[in-house]
Every structure is written in structure tokens, then in C-alpha cells.
N, C-alpha and C. Protein backbone atom coordinates (compact mmCIF):
# COMPACT_ATOMS: atom_id res chain seq x y z
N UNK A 1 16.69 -5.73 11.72
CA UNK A 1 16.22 -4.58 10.93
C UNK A 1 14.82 -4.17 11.38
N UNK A 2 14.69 -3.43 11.61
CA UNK A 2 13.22 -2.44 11.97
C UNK A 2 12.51 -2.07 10.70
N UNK A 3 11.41 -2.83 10.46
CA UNK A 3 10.37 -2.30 9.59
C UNK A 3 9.59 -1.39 9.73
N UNK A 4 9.37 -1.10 10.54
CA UNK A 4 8.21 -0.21 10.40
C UNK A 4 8.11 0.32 12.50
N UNK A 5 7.22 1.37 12.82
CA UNK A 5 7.45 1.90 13.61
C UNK A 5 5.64 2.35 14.19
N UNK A 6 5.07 1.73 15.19
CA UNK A 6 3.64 2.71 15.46
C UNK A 6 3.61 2.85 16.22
N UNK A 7 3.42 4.47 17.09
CA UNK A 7 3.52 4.34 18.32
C UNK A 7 3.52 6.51 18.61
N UNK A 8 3.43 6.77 19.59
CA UNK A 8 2.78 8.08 19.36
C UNK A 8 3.68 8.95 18.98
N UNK A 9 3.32 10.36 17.96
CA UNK A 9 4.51 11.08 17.79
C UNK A 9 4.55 12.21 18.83
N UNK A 10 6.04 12.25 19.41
CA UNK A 10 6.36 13.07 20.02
C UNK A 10 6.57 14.45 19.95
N UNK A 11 7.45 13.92 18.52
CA UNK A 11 7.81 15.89 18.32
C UNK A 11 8.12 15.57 16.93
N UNK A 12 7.69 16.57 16.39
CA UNK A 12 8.10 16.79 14.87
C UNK A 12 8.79 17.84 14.18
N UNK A 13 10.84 17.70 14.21
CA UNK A 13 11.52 18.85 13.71
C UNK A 13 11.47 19.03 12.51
N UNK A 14 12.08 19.34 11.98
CA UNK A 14 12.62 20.47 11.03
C UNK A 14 12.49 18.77 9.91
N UNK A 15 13.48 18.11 10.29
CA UNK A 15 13.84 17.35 9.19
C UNK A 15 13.93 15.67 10.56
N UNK A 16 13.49 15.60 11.25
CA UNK A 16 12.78 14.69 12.22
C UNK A 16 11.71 14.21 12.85
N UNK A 17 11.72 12.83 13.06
CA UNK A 17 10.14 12.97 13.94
C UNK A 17 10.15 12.03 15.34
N UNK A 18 9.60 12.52 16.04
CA UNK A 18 10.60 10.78 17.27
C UNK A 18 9.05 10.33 17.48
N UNK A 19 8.69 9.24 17.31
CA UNK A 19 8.03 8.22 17.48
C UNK A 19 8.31 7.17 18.86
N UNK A 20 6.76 7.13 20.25
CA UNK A 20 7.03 6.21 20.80
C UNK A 20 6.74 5.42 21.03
N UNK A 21 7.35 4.33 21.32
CA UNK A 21 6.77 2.94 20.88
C UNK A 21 7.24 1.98 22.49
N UNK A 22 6.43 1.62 23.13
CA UNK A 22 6.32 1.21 24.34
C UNK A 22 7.50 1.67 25.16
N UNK A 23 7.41 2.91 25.21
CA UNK A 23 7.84 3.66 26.54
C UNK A 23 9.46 4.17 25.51
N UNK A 24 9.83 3.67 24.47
CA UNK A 24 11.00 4.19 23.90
C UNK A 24 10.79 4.91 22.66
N UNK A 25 11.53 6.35 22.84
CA UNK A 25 11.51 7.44 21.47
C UNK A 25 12.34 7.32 20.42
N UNK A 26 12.27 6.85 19.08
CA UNK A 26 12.83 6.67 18.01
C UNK A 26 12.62 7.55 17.10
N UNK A 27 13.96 7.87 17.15
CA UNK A 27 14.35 9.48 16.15
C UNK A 27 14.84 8.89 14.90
N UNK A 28 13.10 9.30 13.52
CA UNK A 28 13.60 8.59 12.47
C UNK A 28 13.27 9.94 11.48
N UNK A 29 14.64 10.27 10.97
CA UNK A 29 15.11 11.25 9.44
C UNK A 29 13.78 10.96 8.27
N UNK A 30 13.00 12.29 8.43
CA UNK A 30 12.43 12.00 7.18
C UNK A 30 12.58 12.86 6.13
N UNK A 31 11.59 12.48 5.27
CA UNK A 31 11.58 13.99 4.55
C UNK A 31 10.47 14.89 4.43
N UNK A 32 10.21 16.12 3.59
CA UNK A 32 9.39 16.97 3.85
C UNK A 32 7.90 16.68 3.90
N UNK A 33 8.12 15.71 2.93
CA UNK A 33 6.67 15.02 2.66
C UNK A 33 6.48 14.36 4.01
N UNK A 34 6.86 13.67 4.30
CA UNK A 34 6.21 12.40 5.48
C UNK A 34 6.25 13.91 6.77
N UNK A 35 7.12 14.95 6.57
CA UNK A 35 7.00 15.83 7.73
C UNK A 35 5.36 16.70 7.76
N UNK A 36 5.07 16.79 6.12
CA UNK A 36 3.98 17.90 5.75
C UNK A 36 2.78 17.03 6.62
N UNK A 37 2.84 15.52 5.87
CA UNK A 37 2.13 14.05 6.06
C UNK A 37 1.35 14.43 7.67
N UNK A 38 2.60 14.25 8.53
CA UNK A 38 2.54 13.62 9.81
C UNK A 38 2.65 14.23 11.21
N UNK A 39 3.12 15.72 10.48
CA UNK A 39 3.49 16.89 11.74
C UNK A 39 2.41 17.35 12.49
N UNK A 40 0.88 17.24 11.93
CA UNK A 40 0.00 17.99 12.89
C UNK A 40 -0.58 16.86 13.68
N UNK A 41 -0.28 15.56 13.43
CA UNK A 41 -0.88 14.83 14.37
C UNK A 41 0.23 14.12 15.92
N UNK A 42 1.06 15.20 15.99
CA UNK A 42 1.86 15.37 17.27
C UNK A 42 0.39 15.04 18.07
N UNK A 43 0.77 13.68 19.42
CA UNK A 43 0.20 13.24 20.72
C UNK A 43 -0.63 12.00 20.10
N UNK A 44 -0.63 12.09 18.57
CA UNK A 44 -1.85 10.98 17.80
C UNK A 44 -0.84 10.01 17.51
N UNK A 45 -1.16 8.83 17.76
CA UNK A 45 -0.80 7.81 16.97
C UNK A 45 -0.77 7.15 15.28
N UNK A 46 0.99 7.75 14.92
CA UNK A 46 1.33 7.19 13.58
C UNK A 46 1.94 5.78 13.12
N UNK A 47 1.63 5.92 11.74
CA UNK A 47 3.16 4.39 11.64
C UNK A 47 3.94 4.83 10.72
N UNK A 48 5.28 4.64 10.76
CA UNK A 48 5.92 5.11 10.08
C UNK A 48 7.00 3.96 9.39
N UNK A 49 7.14 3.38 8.01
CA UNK A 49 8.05 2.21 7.49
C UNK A 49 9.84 3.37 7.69
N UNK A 50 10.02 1.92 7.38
CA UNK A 50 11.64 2.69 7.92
C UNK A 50 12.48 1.77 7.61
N UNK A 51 13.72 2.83 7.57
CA UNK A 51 14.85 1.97 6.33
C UNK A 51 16.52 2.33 7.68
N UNK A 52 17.30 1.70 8.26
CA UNK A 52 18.22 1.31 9.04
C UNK A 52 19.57 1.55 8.77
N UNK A 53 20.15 2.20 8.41
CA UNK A 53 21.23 3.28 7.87
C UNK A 53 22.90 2.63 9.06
N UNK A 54 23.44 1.72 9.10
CA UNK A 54 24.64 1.59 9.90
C UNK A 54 25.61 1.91 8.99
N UNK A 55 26.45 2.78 10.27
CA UNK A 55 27.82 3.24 9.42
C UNK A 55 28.68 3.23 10.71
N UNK A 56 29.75 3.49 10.63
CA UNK A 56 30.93 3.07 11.76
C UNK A 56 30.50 4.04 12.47
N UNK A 57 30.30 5.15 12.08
CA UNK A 57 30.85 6.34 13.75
C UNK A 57 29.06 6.52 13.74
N UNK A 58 28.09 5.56 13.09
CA UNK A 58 26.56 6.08 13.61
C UNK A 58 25.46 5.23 12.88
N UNK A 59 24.06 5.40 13.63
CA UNK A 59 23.14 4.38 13.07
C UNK A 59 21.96 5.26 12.89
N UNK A 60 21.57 5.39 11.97
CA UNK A 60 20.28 6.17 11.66
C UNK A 60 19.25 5.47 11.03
N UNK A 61 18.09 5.96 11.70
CA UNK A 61 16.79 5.18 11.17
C UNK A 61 16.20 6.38 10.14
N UNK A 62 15.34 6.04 9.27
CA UNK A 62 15.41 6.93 8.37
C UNK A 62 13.39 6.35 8.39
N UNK A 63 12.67 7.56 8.32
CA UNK A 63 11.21 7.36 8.79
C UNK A 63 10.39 7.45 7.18
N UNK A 64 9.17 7.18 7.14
CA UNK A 64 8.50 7.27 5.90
C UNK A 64 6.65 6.94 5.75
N UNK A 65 6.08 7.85 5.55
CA UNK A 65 4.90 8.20 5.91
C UNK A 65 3.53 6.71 5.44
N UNK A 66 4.65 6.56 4.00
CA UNK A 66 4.06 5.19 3.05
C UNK A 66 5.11 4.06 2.39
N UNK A 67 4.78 3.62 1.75
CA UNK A 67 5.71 2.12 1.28
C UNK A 67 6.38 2.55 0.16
N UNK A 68 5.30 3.78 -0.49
CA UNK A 68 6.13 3.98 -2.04
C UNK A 68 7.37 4.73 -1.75
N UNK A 69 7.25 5.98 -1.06
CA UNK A 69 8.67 6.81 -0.71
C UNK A 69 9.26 6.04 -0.19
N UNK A 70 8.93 4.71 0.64
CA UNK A 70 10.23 3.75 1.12
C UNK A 70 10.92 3.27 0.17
N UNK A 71 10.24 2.88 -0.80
CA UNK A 71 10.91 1.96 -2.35
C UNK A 71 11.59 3.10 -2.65
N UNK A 72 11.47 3.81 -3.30
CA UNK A 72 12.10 4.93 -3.73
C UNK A 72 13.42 5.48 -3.30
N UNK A 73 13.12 5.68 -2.20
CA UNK A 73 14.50 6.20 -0.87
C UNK A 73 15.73 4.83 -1.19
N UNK A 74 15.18 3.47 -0.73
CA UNK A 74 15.57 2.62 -1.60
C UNK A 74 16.63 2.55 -2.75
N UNK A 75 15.29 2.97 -3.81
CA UNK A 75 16.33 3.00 -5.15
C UNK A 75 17.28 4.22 -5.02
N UNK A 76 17.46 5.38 -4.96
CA UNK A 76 17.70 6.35 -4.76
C UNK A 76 19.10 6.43 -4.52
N UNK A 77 19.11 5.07 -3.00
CA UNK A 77 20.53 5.03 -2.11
C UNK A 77 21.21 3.76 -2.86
N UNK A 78 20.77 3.15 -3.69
CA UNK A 78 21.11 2.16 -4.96
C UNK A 78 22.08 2.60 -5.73
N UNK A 79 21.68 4.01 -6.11
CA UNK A 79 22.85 4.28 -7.08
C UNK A 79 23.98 5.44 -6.43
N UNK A 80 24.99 4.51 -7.10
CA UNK A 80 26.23 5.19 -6.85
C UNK A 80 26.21 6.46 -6.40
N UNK A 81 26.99 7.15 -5.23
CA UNK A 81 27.03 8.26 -4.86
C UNK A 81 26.26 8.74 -4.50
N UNK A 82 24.99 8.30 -4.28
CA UNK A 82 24.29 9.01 -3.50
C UNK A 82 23.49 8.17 -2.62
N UNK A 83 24.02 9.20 -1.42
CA UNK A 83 23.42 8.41 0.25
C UNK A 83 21.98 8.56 0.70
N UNK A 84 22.00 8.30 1.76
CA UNK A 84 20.56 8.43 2.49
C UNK A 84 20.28 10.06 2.37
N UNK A 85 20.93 11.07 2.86
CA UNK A 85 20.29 12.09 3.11
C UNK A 85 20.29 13.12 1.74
N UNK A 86 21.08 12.59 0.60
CA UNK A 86 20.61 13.18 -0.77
C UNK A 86 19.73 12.76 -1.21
N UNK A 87 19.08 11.43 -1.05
CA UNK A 87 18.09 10.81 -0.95
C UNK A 87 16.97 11.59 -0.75
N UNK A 88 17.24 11.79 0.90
CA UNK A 88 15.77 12.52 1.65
C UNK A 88 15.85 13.87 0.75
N UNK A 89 16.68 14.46 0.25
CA UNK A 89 16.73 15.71 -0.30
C UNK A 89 15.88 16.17 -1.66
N UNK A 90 16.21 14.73 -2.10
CA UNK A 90 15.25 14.60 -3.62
C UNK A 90 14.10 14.02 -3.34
N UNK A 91 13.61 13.31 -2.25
CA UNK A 91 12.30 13.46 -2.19
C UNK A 91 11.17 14.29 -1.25
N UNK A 92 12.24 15.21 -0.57
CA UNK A 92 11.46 16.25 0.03
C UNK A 92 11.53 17.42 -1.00
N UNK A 93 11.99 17.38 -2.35
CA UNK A 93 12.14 18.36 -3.64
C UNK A 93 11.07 17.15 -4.50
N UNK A 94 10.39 16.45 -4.71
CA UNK A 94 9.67 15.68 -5.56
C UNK A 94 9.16 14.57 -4.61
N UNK A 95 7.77 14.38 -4.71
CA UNK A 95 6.65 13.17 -4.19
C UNK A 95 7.61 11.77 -5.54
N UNK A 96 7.51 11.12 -4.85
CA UNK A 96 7.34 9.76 -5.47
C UNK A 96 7.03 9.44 -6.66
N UNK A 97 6.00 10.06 -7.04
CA UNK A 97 5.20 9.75 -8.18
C UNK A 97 5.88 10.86 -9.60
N UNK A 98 5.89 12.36 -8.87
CA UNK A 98 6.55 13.07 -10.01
C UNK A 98 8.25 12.94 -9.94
N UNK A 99 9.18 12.08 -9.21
CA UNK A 99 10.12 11.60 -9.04
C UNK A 99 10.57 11.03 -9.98
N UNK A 100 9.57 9.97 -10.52
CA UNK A 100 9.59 8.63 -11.50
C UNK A 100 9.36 9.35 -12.64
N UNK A 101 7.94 10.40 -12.78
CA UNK A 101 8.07 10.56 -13.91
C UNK A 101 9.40 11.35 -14.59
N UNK A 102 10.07 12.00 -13.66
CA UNK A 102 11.32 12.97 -14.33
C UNK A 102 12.55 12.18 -14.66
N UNK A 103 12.83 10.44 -13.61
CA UNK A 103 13.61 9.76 -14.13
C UNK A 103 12.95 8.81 -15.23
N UNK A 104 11.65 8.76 -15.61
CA UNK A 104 11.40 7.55 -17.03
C UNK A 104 11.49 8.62 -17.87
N UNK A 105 11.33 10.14 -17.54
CA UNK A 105 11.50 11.00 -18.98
C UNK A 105 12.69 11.72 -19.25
N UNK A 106 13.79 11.14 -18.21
CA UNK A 106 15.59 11.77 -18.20
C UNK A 106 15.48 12.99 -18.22
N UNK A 107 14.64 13.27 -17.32
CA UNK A 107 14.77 15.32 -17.07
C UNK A 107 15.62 14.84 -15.87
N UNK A 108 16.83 14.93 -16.11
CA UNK A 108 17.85 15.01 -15.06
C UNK A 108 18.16 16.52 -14.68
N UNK A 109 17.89 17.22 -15.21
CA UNK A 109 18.18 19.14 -15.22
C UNK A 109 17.12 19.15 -14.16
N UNK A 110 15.39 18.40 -13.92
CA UNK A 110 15.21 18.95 -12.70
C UNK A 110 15.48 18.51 -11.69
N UNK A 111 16.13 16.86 -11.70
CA UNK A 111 16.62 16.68 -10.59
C UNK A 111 17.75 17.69 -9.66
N UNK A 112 18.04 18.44 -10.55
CA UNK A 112 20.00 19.27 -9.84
C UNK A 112 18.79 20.17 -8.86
N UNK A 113 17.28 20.11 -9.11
CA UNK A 113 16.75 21.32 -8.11
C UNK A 113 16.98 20.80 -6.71
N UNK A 114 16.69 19.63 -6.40
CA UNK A 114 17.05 18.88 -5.07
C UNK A 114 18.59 19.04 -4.45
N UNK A 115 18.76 19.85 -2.93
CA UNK A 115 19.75 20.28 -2.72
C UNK A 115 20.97 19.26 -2.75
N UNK A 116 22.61 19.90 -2.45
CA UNK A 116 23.60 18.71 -2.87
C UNK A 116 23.32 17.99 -4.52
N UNK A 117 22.66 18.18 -5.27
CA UNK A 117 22.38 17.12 -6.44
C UNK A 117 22.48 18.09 -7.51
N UNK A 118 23.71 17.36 -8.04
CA UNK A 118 25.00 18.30 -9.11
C UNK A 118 24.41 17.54 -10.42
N UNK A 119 24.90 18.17 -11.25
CA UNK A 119 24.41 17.80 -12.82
C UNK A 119 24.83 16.42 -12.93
N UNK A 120 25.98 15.87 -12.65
CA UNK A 120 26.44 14.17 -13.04
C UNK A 120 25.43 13.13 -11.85
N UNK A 121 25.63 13.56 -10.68
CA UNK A 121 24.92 12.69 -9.70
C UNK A 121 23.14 12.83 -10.58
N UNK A 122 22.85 13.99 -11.17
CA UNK A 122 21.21 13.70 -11.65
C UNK A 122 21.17 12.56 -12.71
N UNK A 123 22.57 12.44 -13.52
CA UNK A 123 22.54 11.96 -14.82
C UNK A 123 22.82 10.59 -14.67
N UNK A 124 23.28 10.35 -13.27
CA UNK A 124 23.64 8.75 -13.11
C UNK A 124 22.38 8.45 -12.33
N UNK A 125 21.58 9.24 -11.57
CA UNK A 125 20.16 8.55 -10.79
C UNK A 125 19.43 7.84 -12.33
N UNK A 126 19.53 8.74 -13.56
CA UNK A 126 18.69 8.82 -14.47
C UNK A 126 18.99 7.75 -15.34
N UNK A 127 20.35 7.49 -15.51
CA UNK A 127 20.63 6.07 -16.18
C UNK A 127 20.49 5.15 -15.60
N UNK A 128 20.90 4.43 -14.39
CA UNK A 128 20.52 3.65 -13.08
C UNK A 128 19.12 3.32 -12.58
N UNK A 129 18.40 4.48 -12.47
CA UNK A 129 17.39 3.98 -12.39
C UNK A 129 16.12 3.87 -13.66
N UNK A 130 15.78 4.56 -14.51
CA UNK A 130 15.22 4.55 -15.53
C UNK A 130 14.38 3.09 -15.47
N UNK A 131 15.28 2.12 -16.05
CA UNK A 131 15.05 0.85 -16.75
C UNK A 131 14.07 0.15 -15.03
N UNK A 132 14.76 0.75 -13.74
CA UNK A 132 14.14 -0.39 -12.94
C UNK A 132 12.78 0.33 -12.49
N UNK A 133 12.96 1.72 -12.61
CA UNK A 133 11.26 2.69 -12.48
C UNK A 133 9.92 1.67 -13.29
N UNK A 134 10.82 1.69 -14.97
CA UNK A 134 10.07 1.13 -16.02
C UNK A 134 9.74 0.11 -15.76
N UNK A 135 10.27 -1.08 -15.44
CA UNK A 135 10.34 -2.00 -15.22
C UNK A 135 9.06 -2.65 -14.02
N UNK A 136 9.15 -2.16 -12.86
CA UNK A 136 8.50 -2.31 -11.75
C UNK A 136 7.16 -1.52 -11.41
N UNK A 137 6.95 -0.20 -12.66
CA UNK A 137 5.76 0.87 -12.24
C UNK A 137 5.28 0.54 -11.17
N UNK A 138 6.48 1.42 -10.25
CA UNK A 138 5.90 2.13 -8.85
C UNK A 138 4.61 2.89 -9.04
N UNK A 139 3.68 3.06 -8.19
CA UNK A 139 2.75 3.28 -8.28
C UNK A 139 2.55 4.56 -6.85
N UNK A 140 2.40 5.42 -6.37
CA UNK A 140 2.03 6.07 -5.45
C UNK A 140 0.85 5.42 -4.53
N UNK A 141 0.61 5.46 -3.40
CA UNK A 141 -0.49 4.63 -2.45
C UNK A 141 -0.91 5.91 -1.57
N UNK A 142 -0.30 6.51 -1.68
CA UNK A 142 -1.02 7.92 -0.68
C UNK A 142 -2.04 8.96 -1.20
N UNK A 143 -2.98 9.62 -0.91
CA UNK A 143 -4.05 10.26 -2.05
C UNK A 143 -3.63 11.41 -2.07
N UNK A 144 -1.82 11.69 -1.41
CA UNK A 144 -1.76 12.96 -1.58
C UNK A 144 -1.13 12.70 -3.13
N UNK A 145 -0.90 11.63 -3.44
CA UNK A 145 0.14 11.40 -5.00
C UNK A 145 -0.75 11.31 -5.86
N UNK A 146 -0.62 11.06 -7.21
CA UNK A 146 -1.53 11.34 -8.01
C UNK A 146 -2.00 9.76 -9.27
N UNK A 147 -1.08 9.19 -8.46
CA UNK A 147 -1.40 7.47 -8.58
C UNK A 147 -0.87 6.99 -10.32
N UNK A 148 0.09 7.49 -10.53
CA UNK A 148 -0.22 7.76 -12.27
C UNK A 148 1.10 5.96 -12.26
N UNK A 149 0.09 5.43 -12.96
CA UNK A 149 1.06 4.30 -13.76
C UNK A 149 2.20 4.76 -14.62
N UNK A 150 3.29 4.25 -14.43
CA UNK A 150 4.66 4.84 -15.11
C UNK A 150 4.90 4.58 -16.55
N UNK A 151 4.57 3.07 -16.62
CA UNK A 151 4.81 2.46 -17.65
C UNK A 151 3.48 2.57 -18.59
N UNK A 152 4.44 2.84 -20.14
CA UNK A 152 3.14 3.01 -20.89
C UNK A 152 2.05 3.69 -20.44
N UNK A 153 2.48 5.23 -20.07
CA UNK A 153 0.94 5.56 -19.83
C UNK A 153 0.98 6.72 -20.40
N UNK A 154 -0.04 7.23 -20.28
CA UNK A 154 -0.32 8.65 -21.18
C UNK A 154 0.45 9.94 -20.74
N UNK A 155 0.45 9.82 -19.85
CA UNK A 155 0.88 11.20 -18.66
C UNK A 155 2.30 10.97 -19.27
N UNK A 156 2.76 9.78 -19.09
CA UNK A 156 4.40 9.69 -19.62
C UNK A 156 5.11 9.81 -20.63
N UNK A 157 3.95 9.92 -21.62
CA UNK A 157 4.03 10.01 -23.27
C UNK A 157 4.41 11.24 -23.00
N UNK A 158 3.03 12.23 -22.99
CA UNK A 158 2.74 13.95 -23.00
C UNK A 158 4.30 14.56 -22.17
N UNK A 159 4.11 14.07 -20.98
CA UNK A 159 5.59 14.64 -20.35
C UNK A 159 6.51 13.92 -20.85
N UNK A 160 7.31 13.31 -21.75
CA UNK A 160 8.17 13.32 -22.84
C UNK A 160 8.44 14.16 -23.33
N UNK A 161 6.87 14.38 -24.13
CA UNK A 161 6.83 15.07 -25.47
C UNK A 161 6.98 16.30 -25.57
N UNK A 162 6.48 16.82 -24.25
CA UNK A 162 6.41 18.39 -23.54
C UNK A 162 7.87 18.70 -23.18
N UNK A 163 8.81 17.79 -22.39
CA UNK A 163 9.90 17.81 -22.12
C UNK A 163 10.86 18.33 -23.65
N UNK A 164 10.60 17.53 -24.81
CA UNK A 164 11.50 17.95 -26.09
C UNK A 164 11.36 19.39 -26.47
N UNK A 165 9.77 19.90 -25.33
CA UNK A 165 9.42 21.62 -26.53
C UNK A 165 10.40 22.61 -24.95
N UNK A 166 10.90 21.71 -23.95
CA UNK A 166 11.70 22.71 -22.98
C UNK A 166 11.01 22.94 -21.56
N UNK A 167 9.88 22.24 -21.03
CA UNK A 167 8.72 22.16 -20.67
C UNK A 167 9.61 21.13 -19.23
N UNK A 168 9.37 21.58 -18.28
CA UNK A 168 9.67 20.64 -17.07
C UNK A 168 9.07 19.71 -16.40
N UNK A 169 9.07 18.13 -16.01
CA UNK A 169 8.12 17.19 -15.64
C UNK A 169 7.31 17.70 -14.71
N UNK A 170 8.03 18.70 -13.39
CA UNK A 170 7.91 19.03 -12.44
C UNK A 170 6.77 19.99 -12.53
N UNK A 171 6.79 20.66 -13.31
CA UNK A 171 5.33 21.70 -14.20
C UNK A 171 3.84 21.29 -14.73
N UNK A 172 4.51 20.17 -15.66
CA UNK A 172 3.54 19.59 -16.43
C UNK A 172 2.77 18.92 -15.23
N UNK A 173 3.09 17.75 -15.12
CA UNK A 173 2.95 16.70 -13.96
C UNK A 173 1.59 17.14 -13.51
N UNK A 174 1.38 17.65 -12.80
CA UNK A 174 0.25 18.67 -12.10
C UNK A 174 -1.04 19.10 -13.12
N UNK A 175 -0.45 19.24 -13.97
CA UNK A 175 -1.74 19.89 -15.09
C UNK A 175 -2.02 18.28 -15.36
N UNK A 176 -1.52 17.43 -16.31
CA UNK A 176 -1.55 16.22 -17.09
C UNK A 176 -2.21 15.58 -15.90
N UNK A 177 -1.93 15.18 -14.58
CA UNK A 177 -2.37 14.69 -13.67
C UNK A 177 -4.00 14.68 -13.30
N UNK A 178 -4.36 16.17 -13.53
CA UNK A 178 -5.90 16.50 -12.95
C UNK A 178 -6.66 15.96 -14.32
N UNK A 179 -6.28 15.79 -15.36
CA UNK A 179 -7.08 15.45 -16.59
C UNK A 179 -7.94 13.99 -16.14
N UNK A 180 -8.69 13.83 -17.48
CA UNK A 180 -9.18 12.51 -17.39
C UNK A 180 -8.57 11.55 -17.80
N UNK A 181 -8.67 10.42 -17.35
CA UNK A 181 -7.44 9.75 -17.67
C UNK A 181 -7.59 8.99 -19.34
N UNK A 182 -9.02 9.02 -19.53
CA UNK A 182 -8.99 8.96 -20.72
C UNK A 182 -8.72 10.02 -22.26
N UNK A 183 -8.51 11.18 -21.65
CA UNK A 183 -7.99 12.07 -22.14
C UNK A 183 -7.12 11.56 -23.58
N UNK A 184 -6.71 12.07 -24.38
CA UNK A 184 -5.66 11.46 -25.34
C UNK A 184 -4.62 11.81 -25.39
N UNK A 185 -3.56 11.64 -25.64
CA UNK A 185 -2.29 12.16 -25.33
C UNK A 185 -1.95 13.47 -26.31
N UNK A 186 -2.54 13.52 -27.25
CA UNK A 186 -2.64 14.91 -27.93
C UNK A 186 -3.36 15.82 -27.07
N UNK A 187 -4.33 15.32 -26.74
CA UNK A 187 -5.41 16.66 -25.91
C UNK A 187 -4.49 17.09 -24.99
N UNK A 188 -3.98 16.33 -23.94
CA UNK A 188 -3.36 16.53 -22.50
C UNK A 188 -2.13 17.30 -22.90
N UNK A 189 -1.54 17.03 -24.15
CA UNK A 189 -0.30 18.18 -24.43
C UNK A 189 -0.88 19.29 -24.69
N UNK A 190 -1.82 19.75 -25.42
CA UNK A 190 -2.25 20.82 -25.86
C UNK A 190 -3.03 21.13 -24.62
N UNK A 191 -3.70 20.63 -23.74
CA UNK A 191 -4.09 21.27 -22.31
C UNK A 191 -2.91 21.65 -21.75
N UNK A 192 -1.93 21.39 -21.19
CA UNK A 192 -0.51 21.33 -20.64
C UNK A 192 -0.15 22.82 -21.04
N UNK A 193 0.22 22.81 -22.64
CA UNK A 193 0.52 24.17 -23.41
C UNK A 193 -0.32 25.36 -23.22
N UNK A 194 -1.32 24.83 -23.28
CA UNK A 194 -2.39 26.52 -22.63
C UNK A 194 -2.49 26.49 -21.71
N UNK A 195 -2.13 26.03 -20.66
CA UNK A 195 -1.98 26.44 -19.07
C UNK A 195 -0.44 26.80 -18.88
N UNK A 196 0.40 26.17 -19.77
CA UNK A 196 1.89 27.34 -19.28
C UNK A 196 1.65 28.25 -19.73
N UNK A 197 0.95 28.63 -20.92
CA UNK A 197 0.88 29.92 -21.76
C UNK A 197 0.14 30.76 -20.58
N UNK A 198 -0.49 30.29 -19.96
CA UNK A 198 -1.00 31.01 -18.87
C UNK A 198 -0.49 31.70 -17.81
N UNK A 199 0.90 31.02 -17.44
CA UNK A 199 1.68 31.39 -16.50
C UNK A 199 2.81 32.36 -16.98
N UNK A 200 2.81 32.52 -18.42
CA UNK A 200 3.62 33.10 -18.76
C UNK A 200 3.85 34.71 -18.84
């Protein structure tokens, strides 16, 4: 199994990146993020963790900018029915961090935004994984994420609570995020609410 990958990037497609690593190019599937991540430093030397995909008629390496979208991709291909590249689909449609929060708060309605990902496949990521999100608070490690503890935390309360008034994780997330973290979970809803009112 191939862990991990450093070595210069060659070319960076659409939904690929080939990495070389003493004189050999390894074409590893990412997603948008590790593409946004890693695409302008084409001729620079990256590392990329990586997850090993064998299937009868093919073998795919599957690339990843940090450790948390590796866990994730991970859980992702854990639950039933859904493979590696619905996988990459939902996390090039959601970072890591606002990923977790939409499965600890069962907004499965925004998962169906991630392409291929039908109303039942959102509702089984959301039962399936829930308890092991909670459980383990993944944490984001990249400073493009917004580092938010899953479990028991404030951000997770408010996007709940925001979620019951019709309010999307995927929305909130972003506002609740830039606050202070000592903020209170009343304030951060009522900040949340006058900035959609804003967009409205």
C-alpha cells in the first residue's frame, strides 16, 4: 500500500495530478480541494497522502493534499454504496470540516448538492457516519479549514439550531466560523440570522 507520495508535480488536470517520484509519474484522482491546494505549484515539489483503490479491470491511486480529507475519503467509501469517486465528489462539493458539520447536524438535503448523491445515498452517509464523526472529532489541519471541533462545540449547537429555522450548514458554517470562539451560542445564531437577512 502506498502512503503517501513526494516528489515533483507534473501536471495538474481537471480532476488529476501526476506526481514524480524518482524518475516515475503517479497519476493520483483528487479532488477539487487538493486540486485548488496544489495546482499552481506545477515543477515545485508536493506530498500528497493517498488511499489505493484495486478492482479487477483497474487500480487507482486516489491523491490528498492533507490527512484530514484522507480520513474522510476513508469514511465516506465506508458506507454502503458509495465508492471512491462519489467520495471525491462530496468532498470537492464540501472541505472536511463543513462535511462533518452537515453529517453531526443530518443536513443530508445538502449533501444531494454533491454530484451522483441522491436523497437515500445522503441519508445513509448521515446515519453511518454521524456517531463515528462524533465520536473521533476530526479536526481539519490545513489553514484553509476552519479547525472547528465537532464534538460539543458551539458552532455545532448554532448550526443545529439554525438548521431547524431551514438555514443550511453549508451557509451558516462560514459566518459561525469567523466569530470568536468564545462567542455564545445565542450570539453566533443571532449573528448567523442577520447576515442571511442580508443576503436576502
Amino acid at each position: 500500500m502506498i502512503y503517501s507520495l513526494k516528489g515533483i508535480l507534473l501536471t495538474a488536470e481537471s480532476n488529476f495530478l501526476v506526481v514524480e517520484c524518482a524518475g516515475v509519474g503517479y497519476k493520483c484522482l483528487t479532488s477539487l480541494y487538493t486540486q485548488s491546494a496544489l495546482s499552481r505549484k506545477i515543477g515545485s515539489e508536493v506530498t500528497l497522502y493517498t488511499y489505493m483503490n484495486v478492482r479487477q479491470d483497474a487500480v487507482d491511486l486516489f491523491g490528498f493534499s492533507d490527512k484530514t480529507e484522507l480520513e474522510y475519503f476513508k469514511l465516506l467509501t465506508s458506507v454502503s454504496g458509495v465508492g471512491p469517486k462519489a467520495a471525491l465528489a462530496i468532498l470537492s462539493q464540501f472541505p472536511a470540516d463543513k462535511l462533518a458539520i452537515l453529517i453531526t447536524s443530518s443536513d443530508s438535503k445538502s449533501l444531494t448538492a454533491a454530484s451522483g448523491i441522491g436523497k437515500k445515498t445522503a441519508e445513509r452517509i448521515v446515519l453511518e457516519l454521524k456517531d463515528k464523526i462524533s465520536k473521533n472529532s476530526f479536526t481539519a489541519s490545513n489553514n484553509s479549514f476552519t479547525n472547528i471541533p465537532i464534538q460539543n462545540s458551539k458552532i455545532s449547537e448554532a448550526t443545529k439550531a439554525l438548521a431547524t429555522l431551514g438555514f443550511s450548514a453549508v451557509d451558516v458554517v462560514p459566518v459561525l466560523s469567523a466569530l470568536n470562539p468564545e462567542t455564545s451560542v445565542e450570539e453566533m445564531i443571532n449573528t448567523a440570522l442577520k447576515s442571511m437577512a442580508k443576503k436576502v
